[in-house]
PDB file of N, CA and C in Angstrom:
ATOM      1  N   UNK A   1     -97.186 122.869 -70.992  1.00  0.00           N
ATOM      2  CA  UNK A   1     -97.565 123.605 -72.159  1.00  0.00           C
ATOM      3  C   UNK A   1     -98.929 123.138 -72.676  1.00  0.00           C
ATOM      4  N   UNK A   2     -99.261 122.106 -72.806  1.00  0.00           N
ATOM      5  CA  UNK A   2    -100.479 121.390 -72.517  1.00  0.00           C
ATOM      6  C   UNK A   2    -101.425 121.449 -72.160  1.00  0.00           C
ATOM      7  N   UNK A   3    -101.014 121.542 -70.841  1.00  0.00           N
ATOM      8  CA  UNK A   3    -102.199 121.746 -70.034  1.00  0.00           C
ATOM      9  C   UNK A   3    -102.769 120.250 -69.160  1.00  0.00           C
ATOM     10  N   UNK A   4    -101.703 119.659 -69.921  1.00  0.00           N
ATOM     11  CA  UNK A   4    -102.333 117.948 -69.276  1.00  0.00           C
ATOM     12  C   UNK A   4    -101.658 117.642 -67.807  1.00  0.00           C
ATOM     13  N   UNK A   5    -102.265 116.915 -67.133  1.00  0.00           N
ATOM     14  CA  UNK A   5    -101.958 117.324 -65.553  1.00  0.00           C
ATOM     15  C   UNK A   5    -100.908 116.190 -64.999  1.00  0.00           C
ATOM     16  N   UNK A   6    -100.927 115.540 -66.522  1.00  0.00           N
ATOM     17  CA  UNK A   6     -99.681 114.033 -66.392  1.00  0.00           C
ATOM     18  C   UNK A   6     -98.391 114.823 -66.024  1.00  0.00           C
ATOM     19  N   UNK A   7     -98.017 115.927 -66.812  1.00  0.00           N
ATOM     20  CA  UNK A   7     -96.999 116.407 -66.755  1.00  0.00           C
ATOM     21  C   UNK A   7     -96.470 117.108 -65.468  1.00  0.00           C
ATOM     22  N   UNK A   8     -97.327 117.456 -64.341  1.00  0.00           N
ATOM     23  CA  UNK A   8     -97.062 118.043 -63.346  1.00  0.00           C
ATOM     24  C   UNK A   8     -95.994 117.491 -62.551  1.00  0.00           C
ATOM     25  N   UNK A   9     -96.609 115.866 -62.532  1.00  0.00           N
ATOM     26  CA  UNK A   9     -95.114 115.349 -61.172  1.00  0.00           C
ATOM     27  C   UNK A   9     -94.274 115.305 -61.818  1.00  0.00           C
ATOM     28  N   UNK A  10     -93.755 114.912 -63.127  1.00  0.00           N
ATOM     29  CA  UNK A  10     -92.807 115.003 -63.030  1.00  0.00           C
ATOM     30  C   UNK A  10     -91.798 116.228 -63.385  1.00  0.00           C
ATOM     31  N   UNK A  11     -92.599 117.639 -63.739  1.00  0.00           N
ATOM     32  CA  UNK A  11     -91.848 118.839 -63.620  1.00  0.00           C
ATOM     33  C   UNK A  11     -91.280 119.333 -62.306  1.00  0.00           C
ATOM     34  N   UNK A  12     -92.224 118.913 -61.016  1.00  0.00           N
ATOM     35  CA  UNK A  12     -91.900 118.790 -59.741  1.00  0.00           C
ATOM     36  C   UNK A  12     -90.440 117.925 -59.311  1.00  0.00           C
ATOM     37  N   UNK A  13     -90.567 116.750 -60.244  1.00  0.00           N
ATOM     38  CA  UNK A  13     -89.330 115.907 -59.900  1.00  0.00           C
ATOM     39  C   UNK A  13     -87.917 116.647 -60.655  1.00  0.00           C
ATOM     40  N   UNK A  14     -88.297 117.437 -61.469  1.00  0.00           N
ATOM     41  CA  UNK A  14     -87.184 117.956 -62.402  1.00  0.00           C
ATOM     42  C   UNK A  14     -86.884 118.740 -61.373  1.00  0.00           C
ATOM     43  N   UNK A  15     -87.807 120.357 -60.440  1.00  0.00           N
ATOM     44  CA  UNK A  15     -87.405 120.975 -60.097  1.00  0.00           C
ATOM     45  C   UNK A  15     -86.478 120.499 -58.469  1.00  0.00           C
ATOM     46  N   UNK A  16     -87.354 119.169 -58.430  1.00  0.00           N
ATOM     47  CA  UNK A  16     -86.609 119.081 -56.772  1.00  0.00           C
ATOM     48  C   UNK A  16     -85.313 118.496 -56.836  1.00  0.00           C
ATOM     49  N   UNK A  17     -84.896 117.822 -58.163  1.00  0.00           N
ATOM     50  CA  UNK A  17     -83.290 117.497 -58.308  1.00  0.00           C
ATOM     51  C   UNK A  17     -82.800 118.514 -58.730  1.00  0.00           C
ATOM     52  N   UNK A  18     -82.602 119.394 -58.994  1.00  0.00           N
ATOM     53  CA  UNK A  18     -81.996 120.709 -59.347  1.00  0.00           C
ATOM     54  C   UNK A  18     -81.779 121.247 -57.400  1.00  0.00           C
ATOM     55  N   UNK A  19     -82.775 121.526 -56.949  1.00  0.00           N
ATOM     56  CA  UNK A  19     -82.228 121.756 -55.334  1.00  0.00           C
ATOM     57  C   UNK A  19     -81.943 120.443 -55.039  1.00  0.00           C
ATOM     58  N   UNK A  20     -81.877 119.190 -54.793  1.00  0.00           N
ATOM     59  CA  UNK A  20     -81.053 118.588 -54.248  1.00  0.00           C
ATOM     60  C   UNK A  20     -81.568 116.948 -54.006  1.00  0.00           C
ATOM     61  N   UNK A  21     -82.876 117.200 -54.342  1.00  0.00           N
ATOM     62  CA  UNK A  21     -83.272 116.015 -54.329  1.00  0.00           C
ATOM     63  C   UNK A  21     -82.875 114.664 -55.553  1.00  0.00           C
ATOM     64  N   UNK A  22     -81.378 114.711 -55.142  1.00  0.00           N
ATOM     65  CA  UNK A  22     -81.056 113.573 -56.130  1.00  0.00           C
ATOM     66  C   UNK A  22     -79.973 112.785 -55.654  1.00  0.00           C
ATOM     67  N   UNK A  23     -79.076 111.493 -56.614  1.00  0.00           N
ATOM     68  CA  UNK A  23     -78.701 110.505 -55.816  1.00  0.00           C
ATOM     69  C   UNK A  23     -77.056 110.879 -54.583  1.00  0.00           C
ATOM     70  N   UNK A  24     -77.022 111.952 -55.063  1.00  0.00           N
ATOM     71  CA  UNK A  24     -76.117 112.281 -53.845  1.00  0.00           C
ATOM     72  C   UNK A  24     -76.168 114.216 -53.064  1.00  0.00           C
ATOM     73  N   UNK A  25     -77.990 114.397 -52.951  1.00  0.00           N
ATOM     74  CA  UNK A  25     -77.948 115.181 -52.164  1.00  0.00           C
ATOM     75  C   UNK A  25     -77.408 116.482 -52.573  1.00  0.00           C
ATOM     76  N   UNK A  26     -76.721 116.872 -53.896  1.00  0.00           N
ATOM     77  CA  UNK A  26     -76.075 117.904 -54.155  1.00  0.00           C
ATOM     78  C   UNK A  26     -77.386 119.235 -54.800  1.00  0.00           C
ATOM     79  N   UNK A  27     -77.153 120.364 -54.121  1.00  0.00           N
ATOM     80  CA  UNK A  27     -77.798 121.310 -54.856  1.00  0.00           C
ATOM     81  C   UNK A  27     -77.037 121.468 -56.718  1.00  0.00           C
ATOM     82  N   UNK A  28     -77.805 121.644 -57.285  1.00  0.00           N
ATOM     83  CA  UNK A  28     -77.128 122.034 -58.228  1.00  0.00           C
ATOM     84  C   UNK A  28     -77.635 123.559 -59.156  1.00  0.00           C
ATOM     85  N   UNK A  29     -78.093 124.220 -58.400  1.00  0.00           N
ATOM     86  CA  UNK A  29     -78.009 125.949 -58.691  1.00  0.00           C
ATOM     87  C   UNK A  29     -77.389 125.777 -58.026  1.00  0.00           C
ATOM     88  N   UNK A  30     -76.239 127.370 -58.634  1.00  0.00           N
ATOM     89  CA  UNK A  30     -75.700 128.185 -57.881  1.00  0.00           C
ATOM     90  C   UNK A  30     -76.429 129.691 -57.632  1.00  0.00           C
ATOM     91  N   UNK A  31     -76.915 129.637 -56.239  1.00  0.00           N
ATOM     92  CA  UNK A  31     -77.492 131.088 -55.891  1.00  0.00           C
ATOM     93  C   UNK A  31     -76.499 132.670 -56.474  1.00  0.00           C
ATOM     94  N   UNK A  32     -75.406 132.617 -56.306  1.00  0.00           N
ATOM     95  CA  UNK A  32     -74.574 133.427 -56.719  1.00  0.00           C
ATOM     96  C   UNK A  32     -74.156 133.929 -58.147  1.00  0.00           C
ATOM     97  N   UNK A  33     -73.974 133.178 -58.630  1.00  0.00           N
ATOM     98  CA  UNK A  33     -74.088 133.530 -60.263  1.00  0.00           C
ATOM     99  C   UNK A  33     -75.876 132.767 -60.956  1.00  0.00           C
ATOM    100  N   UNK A  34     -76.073 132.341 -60.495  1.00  0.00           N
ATOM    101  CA  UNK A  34     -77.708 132.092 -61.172  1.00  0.00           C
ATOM    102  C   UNK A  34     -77.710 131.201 -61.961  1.00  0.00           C
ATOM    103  N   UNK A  35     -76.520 130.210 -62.004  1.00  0.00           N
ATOM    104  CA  UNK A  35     -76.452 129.065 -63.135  1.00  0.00           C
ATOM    105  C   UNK A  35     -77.073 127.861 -62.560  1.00  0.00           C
ATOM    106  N   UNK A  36     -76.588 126.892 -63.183  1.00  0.00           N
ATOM    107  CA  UNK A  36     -76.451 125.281 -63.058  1.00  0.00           C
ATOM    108  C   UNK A  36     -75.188 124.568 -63.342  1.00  0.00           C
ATOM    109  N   UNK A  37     -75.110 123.818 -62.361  1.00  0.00           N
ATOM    110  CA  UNK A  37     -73.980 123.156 -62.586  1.00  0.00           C
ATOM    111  C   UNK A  37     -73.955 122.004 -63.778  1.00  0.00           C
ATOM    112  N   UNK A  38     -72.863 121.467 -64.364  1.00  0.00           N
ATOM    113  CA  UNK A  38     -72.778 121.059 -65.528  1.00  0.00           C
ATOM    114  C   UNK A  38     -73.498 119.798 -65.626  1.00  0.00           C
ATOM    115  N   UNK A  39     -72.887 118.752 -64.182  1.00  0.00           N
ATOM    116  CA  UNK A  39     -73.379 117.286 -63.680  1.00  0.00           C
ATOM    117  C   UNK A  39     -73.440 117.218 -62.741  1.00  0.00           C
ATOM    118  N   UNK A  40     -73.857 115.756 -62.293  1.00  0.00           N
ATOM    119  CA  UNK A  40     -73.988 114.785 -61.448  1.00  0.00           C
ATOM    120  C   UNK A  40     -72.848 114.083 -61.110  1.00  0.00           C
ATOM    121  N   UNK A  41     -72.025 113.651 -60.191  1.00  0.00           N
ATOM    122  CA  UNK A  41     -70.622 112.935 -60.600  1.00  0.00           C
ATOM    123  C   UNK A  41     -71.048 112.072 -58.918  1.00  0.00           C
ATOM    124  N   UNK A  42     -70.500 111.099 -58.850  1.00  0.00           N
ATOM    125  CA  UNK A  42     -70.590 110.059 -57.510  1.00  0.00           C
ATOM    126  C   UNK A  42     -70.304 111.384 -55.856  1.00  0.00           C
ATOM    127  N   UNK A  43     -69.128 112.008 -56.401  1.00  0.00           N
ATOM    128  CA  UNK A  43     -68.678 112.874 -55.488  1.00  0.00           C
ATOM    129  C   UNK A  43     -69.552 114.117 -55.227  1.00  0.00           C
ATOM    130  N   UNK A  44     -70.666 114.311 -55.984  1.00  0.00           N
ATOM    131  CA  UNK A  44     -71.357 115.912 -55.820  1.00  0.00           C
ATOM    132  C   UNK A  44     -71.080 115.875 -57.276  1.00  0.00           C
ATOM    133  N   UNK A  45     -71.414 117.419 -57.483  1.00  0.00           N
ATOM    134  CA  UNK A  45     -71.777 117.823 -59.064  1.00  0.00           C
ATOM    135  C   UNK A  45     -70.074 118.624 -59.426  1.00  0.00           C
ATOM    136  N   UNK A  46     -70.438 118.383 -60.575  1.00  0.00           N
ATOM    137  CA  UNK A  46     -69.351 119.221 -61.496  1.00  0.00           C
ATOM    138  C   UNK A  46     -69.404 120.440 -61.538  1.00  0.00           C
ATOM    139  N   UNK A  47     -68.846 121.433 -60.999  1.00  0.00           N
ATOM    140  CA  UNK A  47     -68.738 122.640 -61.055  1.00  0.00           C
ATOM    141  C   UNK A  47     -68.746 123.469 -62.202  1.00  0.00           C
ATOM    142  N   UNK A  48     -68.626 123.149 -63.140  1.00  0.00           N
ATOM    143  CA  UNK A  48     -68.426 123.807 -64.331  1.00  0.00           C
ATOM    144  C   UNK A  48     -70.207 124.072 -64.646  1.00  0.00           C
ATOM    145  N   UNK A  49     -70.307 125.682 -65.062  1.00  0.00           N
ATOM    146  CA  UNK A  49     -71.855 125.867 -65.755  1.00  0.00           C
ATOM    147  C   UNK A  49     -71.662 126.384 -66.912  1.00  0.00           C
ATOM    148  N   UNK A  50     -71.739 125.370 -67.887  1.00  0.00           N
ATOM    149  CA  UNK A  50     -72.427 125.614 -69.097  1.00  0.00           C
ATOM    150  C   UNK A  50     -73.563 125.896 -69.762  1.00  0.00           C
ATOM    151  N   UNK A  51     -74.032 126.516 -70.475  1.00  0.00           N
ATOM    152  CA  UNK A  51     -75.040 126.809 -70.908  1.00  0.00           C
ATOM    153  C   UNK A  51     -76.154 125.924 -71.058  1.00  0.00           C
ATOM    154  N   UNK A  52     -76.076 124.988 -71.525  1.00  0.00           N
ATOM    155  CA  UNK A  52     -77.006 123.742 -71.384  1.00  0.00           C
ATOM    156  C   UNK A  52     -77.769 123.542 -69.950  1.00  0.00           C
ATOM    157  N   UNK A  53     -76.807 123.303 -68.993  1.00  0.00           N
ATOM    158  CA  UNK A  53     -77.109 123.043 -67.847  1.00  0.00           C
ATOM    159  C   UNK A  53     -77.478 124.474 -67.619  1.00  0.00           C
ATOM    160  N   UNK A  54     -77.657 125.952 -67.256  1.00  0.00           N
ATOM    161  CA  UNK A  54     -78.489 126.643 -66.944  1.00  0.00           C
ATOM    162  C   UNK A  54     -79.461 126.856 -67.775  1.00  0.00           C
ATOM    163  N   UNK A  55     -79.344 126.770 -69.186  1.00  0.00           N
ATOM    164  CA  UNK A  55     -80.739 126.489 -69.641  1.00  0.00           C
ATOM    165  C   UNK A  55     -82.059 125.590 -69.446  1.00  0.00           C
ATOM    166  N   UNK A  56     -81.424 124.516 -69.212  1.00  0.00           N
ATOM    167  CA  UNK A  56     -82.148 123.464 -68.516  1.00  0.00           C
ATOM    168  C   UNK A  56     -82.660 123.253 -67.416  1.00  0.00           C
ATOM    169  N   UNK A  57     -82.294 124.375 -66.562  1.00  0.00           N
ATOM    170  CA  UNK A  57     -82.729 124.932 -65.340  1.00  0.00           C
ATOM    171  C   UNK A  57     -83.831 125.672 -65.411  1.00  0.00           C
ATOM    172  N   UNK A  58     -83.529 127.067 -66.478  1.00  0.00           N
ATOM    173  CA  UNK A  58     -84.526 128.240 -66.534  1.00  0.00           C
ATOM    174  C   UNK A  58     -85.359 128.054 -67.618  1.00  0.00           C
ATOM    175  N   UNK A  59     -85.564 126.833 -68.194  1.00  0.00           N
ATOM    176  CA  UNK A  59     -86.779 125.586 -69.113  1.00  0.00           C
ATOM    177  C   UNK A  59     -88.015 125.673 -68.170  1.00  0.00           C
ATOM    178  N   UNK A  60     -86.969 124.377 -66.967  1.00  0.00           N
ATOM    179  CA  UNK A  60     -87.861 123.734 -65.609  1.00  0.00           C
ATOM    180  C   UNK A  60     -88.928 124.944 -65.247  1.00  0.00           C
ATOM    181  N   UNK A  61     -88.005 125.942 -64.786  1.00  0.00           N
ATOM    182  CA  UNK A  61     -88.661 126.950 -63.673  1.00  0.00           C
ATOM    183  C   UNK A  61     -89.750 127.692 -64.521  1.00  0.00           C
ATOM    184  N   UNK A  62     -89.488 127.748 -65.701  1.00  0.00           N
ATOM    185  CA  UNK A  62     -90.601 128.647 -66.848  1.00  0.00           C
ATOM    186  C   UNK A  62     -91.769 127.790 -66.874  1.00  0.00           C
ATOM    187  N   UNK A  63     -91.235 126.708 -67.177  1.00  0.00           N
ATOM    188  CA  UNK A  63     -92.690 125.542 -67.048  1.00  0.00           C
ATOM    189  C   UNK A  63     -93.304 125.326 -65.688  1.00  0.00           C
ATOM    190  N   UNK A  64     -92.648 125.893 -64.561  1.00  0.00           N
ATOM    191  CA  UNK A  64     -93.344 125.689 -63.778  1.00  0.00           C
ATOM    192  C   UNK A  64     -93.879 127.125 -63.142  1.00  0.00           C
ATOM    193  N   UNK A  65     -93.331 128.170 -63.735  1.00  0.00           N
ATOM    194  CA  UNK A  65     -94.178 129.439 -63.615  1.00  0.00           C
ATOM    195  C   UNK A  65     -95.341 129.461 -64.245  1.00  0.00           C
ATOM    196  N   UNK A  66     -95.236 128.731 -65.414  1.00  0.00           N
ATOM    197  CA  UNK A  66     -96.663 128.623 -66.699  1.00  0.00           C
ATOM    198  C   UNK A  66     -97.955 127.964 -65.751  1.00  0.00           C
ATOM    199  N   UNK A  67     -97.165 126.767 -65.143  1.00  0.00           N
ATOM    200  CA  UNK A  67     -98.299 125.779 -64.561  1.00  0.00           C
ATOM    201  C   UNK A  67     -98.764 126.802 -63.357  1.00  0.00           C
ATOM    202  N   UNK A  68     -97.969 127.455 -62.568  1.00  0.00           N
ATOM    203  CA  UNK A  68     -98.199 128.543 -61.070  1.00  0.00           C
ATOM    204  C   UNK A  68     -99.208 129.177 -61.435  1.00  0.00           C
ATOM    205  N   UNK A  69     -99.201 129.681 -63.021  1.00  0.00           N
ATOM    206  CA  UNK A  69    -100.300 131.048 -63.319  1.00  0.00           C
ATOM    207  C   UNK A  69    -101.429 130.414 -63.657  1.00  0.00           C
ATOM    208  N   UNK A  70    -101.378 129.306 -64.366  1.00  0.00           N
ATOM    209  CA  UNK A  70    -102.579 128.423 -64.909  1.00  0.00           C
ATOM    210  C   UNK A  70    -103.471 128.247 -63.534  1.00  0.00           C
ATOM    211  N   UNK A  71    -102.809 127.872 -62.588  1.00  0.00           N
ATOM    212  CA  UNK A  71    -103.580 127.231 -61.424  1.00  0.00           C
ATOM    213  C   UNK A  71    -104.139 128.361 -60.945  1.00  0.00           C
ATOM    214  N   UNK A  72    -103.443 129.842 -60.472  1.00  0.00           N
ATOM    215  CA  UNK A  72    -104.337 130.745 -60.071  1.00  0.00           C
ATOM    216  C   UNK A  72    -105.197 131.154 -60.837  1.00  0.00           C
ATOM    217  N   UNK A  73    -105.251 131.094 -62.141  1.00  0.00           N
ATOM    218  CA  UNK A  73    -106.140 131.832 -62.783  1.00  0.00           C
ATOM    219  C   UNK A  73    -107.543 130.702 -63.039  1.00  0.00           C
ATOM    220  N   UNK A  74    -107.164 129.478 -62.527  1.00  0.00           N
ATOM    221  CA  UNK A  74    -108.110 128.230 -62.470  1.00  0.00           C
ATOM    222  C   UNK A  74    -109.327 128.964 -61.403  1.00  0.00           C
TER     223      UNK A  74
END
């Protein structure tokens, strides 16, 4: 929102644990209904999507559509 370029890696790190880059490998969208799963649990994620958790998803991806357009229009 900024514009400051500190913020980039780690919106990158937000978006790559959401697909899977986290401590046990679990995607956590669901392609099918368009959510997020609730947690993180030792076993994979918690199935349950609450609102929080897909909001917190479609936050990430907005901030990183903002930064996508900034850069082309750079």
């Amino acid at each position: 929102m900024t514009g400051d370029e500190r913020w980039d890696a780690p919106l990158f790190q937000s978006i790559a644990w959401f697909l899977g880059d986290n401590d046990t490998g679990s995607v956590m969208y669901d392609s099918e209904t368009c959510g997020c799963y609730d947690g993180l649990t030792v076993d994979g994620p918690n199935l349950n999507q609450g609102a929080e958790s897909t909001l917190a998803l479609v936050s990430t991806l907005q901030h990183a559509r903002t930064l996508a357009s900034r850069r082309t229009q750079a």
